[in-house]
Each structure stands twice: as C-alpha cells, then as structure tokens.
Protein backbone atom coordinates (compact mmCIF):
# COMPACT_ATOMS: atom_id res chain seq x y z
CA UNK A 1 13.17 24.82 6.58
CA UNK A 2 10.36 21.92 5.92
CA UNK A 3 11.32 19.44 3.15
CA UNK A 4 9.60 19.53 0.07
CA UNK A 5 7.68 16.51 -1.92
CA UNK A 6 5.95 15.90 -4.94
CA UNK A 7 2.23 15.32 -4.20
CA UNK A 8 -0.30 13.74 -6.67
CA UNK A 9 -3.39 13.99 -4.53
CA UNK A 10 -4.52 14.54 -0.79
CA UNK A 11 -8.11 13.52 0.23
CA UNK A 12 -10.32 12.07 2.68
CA UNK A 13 -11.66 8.86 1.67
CA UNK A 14 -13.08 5.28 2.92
CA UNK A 15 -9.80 3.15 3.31
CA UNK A 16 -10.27 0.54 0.81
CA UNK A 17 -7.66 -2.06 1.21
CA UNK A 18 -5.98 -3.50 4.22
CA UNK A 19 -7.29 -4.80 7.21
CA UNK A 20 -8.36 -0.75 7.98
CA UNK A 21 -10.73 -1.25 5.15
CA UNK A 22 -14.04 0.72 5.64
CA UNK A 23 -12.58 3.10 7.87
CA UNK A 24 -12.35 7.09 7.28
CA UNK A 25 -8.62 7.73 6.17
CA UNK A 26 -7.00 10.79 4.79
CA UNK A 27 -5.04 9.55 1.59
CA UNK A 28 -1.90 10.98 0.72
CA UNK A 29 -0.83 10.00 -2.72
CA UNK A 30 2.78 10.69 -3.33
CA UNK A 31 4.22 10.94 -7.38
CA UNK A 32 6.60 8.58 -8.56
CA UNK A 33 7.28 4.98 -8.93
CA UNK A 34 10.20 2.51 -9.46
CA UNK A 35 8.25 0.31 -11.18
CA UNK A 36 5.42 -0.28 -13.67
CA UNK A 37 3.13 -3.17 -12.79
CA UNK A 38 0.80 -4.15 -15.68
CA UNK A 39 -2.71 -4.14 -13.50
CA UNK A 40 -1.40 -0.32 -11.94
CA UNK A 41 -4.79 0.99 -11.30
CA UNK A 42 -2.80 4.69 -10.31
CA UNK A 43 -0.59 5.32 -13.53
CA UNK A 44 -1.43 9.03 -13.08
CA UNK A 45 1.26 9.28 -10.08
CA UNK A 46 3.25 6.85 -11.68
CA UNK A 47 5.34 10.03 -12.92
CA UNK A 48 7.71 11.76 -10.26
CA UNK A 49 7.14 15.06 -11.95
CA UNK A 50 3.23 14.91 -12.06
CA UNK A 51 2.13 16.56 -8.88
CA UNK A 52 2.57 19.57 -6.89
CA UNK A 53 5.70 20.32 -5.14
CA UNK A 54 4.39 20.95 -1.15
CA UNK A 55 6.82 20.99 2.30
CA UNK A 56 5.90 19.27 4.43
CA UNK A 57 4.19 21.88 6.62
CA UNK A 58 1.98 22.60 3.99
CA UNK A 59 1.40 18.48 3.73
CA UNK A 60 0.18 18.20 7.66
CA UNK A 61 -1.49 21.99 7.17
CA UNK A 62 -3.83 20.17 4.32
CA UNK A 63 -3.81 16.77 6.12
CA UNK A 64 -4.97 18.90 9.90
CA UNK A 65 -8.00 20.76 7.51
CA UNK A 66 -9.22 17.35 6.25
CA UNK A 67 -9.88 16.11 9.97
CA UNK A 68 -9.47 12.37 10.43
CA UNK A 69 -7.10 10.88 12.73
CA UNK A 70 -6.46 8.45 10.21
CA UNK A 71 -3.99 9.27 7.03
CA UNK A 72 -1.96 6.72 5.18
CA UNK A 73 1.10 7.73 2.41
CA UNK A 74 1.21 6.12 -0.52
CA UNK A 75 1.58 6.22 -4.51
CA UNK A 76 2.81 5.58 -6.81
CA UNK A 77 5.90 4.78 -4.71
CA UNK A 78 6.24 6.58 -1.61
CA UNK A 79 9.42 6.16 -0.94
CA UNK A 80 10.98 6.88 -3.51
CA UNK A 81 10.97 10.13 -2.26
CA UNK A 82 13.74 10.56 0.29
CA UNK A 83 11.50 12.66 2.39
CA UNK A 84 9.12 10.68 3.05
CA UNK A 85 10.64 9.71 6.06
CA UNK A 86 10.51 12.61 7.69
CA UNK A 87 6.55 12.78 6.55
CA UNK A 88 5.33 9.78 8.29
CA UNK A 89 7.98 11.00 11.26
CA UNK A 90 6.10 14.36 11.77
CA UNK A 91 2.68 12.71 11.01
CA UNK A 92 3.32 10.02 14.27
CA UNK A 93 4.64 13.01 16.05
CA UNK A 94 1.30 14.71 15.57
CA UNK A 95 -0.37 11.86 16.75
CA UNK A 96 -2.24 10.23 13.70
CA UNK A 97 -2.38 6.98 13.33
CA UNK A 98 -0.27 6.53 10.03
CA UNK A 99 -0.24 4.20 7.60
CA UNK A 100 2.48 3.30 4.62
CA UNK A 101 1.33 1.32 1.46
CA UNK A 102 4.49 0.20 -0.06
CA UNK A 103 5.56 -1.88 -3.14
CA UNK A 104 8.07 -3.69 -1.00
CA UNK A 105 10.65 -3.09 -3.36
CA UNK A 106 12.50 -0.02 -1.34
CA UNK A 107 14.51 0.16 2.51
CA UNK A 108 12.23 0.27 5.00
CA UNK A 109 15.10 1.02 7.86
CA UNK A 110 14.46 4.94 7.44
CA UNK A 111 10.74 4.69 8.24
CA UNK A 112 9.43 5.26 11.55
CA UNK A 113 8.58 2.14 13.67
CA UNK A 114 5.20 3.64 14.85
CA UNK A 115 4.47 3.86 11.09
CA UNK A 116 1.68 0.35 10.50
CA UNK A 117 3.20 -0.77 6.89
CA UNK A 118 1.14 -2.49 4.03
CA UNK A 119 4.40 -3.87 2.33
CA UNK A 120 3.28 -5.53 -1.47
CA UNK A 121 4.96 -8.83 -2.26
CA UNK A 122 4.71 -8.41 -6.06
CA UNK A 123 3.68 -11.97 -7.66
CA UNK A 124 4.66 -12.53 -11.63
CA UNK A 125 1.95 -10.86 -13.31
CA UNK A 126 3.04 -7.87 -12.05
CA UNK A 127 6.03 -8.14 -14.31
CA UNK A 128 8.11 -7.18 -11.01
CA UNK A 129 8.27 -10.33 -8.93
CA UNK A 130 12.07 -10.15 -9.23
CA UNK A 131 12.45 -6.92 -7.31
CA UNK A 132 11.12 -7.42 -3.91
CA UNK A 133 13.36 -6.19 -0.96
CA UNK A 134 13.12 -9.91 0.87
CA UNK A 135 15.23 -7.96 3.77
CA UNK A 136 12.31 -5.98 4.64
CA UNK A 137 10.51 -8.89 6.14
CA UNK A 138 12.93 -9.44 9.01
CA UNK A 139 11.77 -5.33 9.84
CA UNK A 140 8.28 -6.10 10.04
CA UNK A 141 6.16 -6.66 13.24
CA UNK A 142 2.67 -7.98 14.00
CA UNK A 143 1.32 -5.39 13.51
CA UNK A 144 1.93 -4.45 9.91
CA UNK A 145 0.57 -6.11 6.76
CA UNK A 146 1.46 -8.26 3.87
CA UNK A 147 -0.18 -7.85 0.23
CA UNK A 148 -0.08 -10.21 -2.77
CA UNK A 149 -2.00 -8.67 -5.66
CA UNK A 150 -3.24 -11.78 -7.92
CA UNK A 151 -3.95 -11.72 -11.30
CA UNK A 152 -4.70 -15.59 -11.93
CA UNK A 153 -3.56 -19.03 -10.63
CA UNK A 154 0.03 -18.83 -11.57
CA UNK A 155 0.42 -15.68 -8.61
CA UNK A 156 -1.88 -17.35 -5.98
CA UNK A 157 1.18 -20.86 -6.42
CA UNK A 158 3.59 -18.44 -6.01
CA UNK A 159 2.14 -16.56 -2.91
CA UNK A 160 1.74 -19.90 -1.59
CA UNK A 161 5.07 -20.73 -2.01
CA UNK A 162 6.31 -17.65 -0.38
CA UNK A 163 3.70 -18.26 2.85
CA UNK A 164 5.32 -21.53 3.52
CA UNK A 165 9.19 -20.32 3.03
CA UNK A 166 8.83 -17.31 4.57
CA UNK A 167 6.69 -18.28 7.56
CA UNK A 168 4.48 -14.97 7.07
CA UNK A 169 1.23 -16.00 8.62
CA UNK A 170 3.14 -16.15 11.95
CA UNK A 171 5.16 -12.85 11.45
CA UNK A 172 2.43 -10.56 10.01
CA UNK A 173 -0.90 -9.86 8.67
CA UNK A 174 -1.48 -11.42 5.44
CA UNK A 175 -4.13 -10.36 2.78
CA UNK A 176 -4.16 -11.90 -0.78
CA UNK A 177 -6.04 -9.18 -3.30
CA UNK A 178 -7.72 -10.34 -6.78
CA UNK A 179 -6.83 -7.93 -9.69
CA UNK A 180 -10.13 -6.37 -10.74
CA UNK A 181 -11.31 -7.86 -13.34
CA UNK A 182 -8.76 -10.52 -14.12
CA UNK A 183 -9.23 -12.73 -10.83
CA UNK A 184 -12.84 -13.49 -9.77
CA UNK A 185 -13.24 -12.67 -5.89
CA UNK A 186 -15.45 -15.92 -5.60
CA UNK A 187 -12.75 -18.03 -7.33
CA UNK A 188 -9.69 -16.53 -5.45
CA UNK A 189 -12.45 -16.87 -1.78
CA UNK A 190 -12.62 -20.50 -3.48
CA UNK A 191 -8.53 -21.49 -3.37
CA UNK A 192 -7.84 -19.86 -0.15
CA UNK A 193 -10.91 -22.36 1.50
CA UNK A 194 -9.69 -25.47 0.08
CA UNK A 195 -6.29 -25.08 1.14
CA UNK A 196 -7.17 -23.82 4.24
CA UNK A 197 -5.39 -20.56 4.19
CA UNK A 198 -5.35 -18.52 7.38
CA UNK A 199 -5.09 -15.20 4.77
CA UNK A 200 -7.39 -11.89 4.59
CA UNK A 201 -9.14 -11.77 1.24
CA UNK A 202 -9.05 -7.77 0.23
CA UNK A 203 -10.84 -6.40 -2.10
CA UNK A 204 -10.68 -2.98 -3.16
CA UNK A 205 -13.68 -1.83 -1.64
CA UNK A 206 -12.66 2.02 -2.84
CA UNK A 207 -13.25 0.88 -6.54
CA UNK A 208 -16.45 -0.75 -5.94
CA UNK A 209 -17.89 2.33 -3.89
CA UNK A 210 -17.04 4.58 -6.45
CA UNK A 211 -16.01 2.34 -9.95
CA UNK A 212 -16.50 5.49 -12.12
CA UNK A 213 -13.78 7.40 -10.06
CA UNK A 214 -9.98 7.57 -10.76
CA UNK A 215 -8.84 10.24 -8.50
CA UNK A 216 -9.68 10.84 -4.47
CA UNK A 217 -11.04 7.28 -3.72
C-alpha cells in the first residue's frame, strides 16, 4: 500500500530559485514546517495539517498529468514528513529529474543520492541560524546547491563567515538570495563584487513574474 502525505499544492510553474531558475518545473509543496522564519513568504504550508492527505500514487498520478520532466519537493518543510523519502525515491525511479528545497535543518541520509538538493543555510534574521544540521554538508556533492537567504548586512558577514570555514565554494553550488523587500538586489549584486565572491545571486524570479500571486508560482 502507497504511503500517504500531506500536500499543500501541486503545480507546474517557472522554477524560480536555484541555479534551475527559468526552467519549467512541476512544484510539489509539501505541509509542515519545523520552523518559522520571519521573511517565510509560504506560511500557508507552514501548518502540517493544512493540505490534502494524497499516497503517493496519487502524488506521481497528478505529477505524470502535469507533464514536465522536471518536479522539485518542497514546503514548508519537506521532510518533515517521513515519507518523503520514498517520494523523491519513486520520482528518480520514474525518471524525473528531481529536485529537494530544504531548510537544512533535517537528516539528509534517508534521501536519495540522485535527488539534486537546494539545502538553506539559515543566516540570523531568520530567527533560526542556530538550527542548521552542519552534518549535512559532508553529504553534499557538486552537484547540489547551497542557499543563504539575506535580509541585511548582518546575514551577508555571517554567510561570509561560513564560505570561508566551511570551504563551500569548492564543495557545492552557492547562491546568496536578498529577502524581498528588505535587501536591495543592486546592493546585495554590490557586496558580492567588491569582495569578489565566486557566489550565484538568486532572486526569486517566481515572485517577480507573478508578485500578485501567493499560491502555484
């Protein structure tokens, strides 16, 4: 019998973040979250009990009528919902190229190693900076992704701090992401010139495509 999970939204959008940004990309948005970031721009999955219950059959049924080769999990949390696993398991199995956006603050061991992970590093603005998962880095390969989301000067020290000590740019992918509205793009573009920053600037280019939408962008 297929597990169940508790699904906040499935659609086909324009990836928005990530180096896959601009690319078609079914979205599935899990419910639930461990944490509660202050610049969450998806508090509606933030609850575990706000979505509809689907197996996963019914998951890669919706995912196989939306047609793109392309699907990435993610939240809220994603896994904080055991069964995930098995999700991005059957989804690699199917042959999709799969993508996890996680928080960083949750085992990555279960997931699949075909899975391409967009792992956050939360920065202190988030209010969360004390709960990354710093064992998850030594599970990462070249071909996943970093994220710092930055709110103001004070996050883009401490993601510079965490470059140098953790030797990321030579592990993995990194991308440094202004909080809309809080961090101007052309200030953050500004920082990561001077110091000569070998870093992907990401902006959510979701929100600017559609900046009147909250749910399926």
């Amino acid at each position: 019998m297929s597990e169940s999970l508790v699904v906040s939204e499935i659609f086909k959008s324009i990836q928005g973040e990530s180096s896959h940004a601009g690319l078609p990309c079914t979205m599935i948005r899990l419910a639930g979250c461990n944490l509660n970031c202050t610049w969450c721009d998806t508090n509606f999955a933030r609850d575990g009990r706000a979505g509809e219950t689907m197996s996963i059959d019914a998951i890669l049924d919706g995912v196989a009528d939306l047609g793109c080769q392309r699907v990435e999990v993610t939240g809220g949390e994603p896994l904080s919902q055991p069964a995930t696993a098995d999700l991005l398991r059957r989804l690699c199995l199917d042959g999709y190229t799969t993508l996890l956006e996680t928080n960083g603050t949750v085992d990555l061991q279960p997931v699949d190693a075909r899975v391409l992970r967009i792992v956050d590093i939360k920065c202190p603005s988030s209010g969360h900076a004390d709960a990354t998962r710093w064992e998850n880095l030594s599970l990462l390969t070249s071909g996943d992704e970093v994220k710092f989301v930055l709110a103001d000067r004070d996050d883009y020290d401490y993601a510079m701090r965490v470059l140098m000590e953790r030797g990321l740019p030579d592990m993995v992918r990194v991308i440094f992401s202004p909080v809309a509205e809080r961090l101007d793009p052309a200030r953050l573009a500004g920082w990561i010139l001077e110091d000569g920053l070998d870093v992907r600037l990401g902006l959510q280019l979701h929100r600017i495509i559609w900046p009147d939408r909250e749910r399926g962008v």
